[in-house]
Protein backbone atom coordinates (compact mmCIF):
# COMPACT_ATOMS: atom_id res chain seq x y z
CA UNK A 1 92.87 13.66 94.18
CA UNK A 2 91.61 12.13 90.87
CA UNK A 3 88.43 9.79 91.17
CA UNK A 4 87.22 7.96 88.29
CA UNK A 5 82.88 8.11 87.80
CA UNK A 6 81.29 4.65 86.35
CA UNK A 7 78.09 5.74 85.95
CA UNK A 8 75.68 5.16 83.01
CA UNK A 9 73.02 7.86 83.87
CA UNK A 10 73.54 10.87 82.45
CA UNK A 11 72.23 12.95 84.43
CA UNK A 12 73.40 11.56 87.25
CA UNK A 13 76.92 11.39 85.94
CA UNK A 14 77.24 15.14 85.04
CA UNK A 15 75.68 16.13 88.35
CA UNK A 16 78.82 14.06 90.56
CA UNK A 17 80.89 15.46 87.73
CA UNK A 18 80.09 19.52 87.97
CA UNK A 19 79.56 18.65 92.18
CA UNK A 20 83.42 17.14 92.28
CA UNK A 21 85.48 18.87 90.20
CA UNK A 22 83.64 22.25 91.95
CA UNK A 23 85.52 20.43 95.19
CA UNK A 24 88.69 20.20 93.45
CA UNK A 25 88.73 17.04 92.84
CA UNK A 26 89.99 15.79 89.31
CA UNK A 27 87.28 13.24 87.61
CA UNK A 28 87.23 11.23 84.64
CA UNK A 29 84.15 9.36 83.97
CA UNK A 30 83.07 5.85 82.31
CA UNK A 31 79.56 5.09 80.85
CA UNK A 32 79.75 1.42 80.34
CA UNK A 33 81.73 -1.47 81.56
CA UNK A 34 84.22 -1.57 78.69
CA UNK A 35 85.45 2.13 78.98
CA UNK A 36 85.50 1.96 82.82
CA UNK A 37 87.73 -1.80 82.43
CA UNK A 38 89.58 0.28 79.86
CA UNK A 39 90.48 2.92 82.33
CA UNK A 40 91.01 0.84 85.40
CA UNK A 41 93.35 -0.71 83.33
CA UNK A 42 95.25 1.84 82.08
CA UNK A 43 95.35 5.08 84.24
CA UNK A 44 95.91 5.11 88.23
CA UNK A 45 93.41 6.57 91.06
CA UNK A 46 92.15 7.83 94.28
CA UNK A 47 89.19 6.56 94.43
CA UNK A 48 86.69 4.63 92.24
CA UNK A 49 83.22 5.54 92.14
CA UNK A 50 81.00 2.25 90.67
CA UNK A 51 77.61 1.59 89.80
CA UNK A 52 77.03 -2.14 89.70
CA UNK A 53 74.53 -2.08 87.00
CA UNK A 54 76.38 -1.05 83.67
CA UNK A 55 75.60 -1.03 79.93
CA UNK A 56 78.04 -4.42 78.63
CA UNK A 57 79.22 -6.00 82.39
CA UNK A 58 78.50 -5.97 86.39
CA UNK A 59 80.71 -3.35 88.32
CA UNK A 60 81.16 -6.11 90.76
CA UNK A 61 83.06 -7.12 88.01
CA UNK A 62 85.41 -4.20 88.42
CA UNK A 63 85.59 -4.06 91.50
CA UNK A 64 87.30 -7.84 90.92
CA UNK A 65 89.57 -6.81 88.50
CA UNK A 66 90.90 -3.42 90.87
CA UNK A 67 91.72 -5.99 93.38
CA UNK A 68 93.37 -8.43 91.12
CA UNK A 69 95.71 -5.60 89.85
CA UNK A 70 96.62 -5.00 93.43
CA UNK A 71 95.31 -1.47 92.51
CA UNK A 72 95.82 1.24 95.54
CA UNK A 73 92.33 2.82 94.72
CA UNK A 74 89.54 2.91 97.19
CA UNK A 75 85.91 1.60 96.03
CA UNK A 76 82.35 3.80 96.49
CA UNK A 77 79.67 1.16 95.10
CA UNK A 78 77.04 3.97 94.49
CA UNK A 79 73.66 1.72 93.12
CA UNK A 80 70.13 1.04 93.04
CA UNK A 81 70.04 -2.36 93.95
CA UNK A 82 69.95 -1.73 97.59
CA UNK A 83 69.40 -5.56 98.38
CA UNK A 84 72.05 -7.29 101.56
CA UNK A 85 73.12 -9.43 98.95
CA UNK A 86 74.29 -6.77 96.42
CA UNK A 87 76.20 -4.97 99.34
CA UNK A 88 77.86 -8.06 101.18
CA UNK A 89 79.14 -9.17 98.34
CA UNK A 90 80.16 -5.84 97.02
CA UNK A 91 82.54 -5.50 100.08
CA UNK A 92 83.57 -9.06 100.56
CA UNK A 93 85.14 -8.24 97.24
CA UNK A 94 87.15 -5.58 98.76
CA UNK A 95 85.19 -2.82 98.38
CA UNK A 96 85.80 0.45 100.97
CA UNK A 97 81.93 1.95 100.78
CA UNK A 98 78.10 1.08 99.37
CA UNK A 99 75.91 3.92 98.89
CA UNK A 100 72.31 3.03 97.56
CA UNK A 101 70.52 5.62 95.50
CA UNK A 102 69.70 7.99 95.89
CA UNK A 103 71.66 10.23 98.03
CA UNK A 104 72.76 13.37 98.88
CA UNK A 105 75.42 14.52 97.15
CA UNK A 106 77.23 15.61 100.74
CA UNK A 107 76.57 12.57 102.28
CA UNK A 108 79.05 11.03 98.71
CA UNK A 109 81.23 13.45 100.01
CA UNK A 110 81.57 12.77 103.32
CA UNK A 111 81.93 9.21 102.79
CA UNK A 112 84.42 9.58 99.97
CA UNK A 113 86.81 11.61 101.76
CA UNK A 114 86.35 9.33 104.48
CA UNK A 115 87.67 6.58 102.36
CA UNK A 116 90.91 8.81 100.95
CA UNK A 117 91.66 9.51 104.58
CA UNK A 118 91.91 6.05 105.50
CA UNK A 119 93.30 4.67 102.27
CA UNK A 120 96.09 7.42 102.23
CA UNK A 121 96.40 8.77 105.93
CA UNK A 122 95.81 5.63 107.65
CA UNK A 123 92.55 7.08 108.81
CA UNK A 124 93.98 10.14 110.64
CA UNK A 125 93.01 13.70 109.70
CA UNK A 126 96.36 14.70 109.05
CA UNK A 127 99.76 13.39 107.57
CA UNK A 128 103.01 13.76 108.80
CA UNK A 129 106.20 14.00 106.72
CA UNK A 130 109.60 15.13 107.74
CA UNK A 131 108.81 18.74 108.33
CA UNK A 132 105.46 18.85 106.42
CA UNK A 133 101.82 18.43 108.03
CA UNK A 134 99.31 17.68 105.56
CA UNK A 135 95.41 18.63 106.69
CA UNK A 136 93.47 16.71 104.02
CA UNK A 137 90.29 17.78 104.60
CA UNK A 138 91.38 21.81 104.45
CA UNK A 139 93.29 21.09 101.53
CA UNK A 140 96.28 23.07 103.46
CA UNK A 141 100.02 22.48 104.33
CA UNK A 142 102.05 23.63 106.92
CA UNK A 143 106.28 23.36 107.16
CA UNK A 144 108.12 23.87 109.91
CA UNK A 145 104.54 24.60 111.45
CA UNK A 146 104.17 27.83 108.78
CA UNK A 147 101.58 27.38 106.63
CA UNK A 148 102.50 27.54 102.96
CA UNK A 149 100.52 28.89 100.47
CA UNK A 150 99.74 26.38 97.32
CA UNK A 151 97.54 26.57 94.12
CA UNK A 152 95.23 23.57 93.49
CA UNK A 153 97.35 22.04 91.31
CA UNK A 154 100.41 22.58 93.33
CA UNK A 155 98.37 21.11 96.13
CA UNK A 156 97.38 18.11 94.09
CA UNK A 157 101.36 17.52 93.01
CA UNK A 158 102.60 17.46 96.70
CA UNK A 159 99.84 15.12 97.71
CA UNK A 160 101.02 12.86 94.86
CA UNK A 161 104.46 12.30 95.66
CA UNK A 162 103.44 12.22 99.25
CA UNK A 163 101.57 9.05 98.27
CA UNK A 164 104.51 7.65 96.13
CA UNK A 165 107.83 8.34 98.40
CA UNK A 166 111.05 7.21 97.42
CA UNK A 167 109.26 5.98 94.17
CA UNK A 168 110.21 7.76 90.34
CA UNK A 169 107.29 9.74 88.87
CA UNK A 170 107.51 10.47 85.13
CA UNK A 171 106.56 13.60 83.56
CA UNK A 172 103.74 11.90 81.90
CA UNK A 173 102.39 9.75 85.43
CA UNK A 174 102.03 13.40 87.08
CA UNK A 175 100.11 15.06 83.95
CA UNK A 176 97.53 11.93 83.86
CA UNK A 177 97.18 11.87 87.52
CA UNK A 178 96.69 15.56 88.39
CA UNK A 179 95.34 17.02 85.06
CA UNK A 180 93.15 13.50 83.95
CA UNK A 181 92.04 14.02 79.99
CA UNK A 182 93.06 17.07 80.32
CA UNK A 183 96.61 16.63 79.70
CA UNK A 184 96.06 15.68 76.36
CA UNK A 185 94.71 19.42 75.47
CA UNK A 186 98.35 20.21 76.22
CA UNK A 187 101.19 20.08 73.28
CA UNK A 188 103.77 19.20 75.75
CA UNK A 189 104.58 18.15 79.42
CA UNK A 190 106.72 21.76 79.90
CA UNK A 191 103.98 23.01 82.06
CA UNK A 192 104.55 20.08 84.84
CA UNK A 193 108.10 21.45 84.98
CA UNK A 194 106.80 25.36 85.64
CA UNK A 195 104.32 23.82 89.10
CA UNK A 196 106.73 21.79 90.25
CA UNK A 197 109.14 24.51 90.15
CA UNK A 198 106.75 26.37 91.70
CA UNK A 199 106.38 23.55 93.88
CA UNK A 200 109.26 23.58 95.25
CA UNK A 201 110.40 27.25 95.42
CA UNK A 202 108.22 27.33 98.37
CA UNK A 203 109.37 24.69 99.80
CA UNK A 204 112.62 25.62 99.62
CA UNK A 205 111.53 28.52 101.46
CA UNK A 206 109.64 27.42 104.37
CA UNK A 207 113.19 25.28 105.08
CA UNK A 208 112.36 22.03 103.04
CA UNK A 209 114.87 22.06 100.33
CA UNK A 210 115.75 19.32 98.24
CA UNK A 211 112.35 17.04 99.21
CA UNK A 212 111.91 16.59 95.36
CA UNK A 213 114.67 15.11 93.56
CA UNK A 214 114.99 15.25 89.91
CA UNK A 215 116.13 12.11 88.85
CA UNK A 216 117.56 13.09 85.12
CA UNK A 217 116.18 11.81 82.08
CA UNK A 218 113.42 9.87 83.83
CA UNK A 219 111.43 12.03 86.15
CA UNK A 220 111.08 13.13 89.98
CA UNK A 221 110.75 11.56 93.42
CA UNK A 222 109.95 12.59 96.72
CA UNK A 223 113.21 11.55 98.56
CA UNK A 224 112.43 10.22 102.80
CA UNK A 225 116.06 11.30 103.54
């Protein structure tokens, strides 16, 4: 799951940083209104995480501009300005969640897994697809009711195409969307090839063979048939 952080504290930025990436999430963060519009713009996720009070714009502003792009993300306004106002208006914009400062960091959590749940599993705990259950909140698979065994990352891959069925992933959508900034440390996109390999050797053999079509000289899909 990759969640992009707007958040101009520091401190408070690297704290959800360290605390969600320790829960396997994949984060990116934004300290300002122009690198989170930037972002938003440019890179796909799970869920966004806002602060409405930013160095150079509002991050109702944001939350405008995710909803004009028609953008699949859910919303966690996470601010100070705990006023009615601030809040209506933050979800009469479309927003999924307001959390006023400050808060526990379980209680973010809670309520931003809560979100992915309904966003991505129509608010049920567990998604069903052909012969695969998915338990979200376990982080764990099963097919043909065995449980497979995944790495994070392999993990993170299934639950991508999951999202996108039928729909062609490139190489390069996959890297940004599971690895984040990270995918630039890498000299080339080889290494998606190796965990989706990976991916679906064990597939293959828990009886779910050919769920992941290459689609040649563009990139994969997860095929419904």
């Amino acid at each position: 799951m990759k969640i992009l952080i707007v958040e101009d504290e520091e401190a408070l930025r690297s704290s959800l940083l360290d605390f969600l990436r320790h829960d396997g999430y994949v984060c990116e963060t934004a300290e300002n209104y122009e690198q989170a519009h930037e972002k938003i713009k440019l890179y796909q996720y799970d869920c966004v995480l806002v602060d409405l009070t930013l160095p150079g714009g509002s991050g109702l502003d944001l939350v405008r501009t995710l909803k004009a792009d028609k953008s699949n993300a859910g919303v966690l306004i996470i601010s100070a300005r705990d006023s009615l106002d601030d809040k209506v208006q933050g979800l009469e914009l479309g927003a999924d969640d307001y959390l006023p400062k400050p808060f526990h960091l379980a209680e973010l959590n809670a309520r931003l897994r809560a979100i992915i749940r309904r966003r991505q599993f129509q608010g049920q705990r567990h998604l069903a697809f052909r012969s695969l259950t998915v338990f979200p909140d376990q982080a764990s698979v099963l097919v043909n009711d065995q449980t497979m065994m995944l790495t994070r990352r392999e993990y993170d891959m299934l639950l991508f195409f999951l999202a996108n069925p039928n729909r062609v992933l490139t190489k390069e959508a996959i890297a940004e969307h599971i690895w984040g900034d990270d995918a630039d440390m890498h000299d080339s996109l080889d290494f998606i090839y190796t965990h989706l390999k990976n991916l679906r050797k064990k597939l293959h053999e828990l009886g779910a063979s050919n769920y992941i079509r290459t689609i040649y000289g563009i990139g994969y899909k997860l095929s419904t048939e």
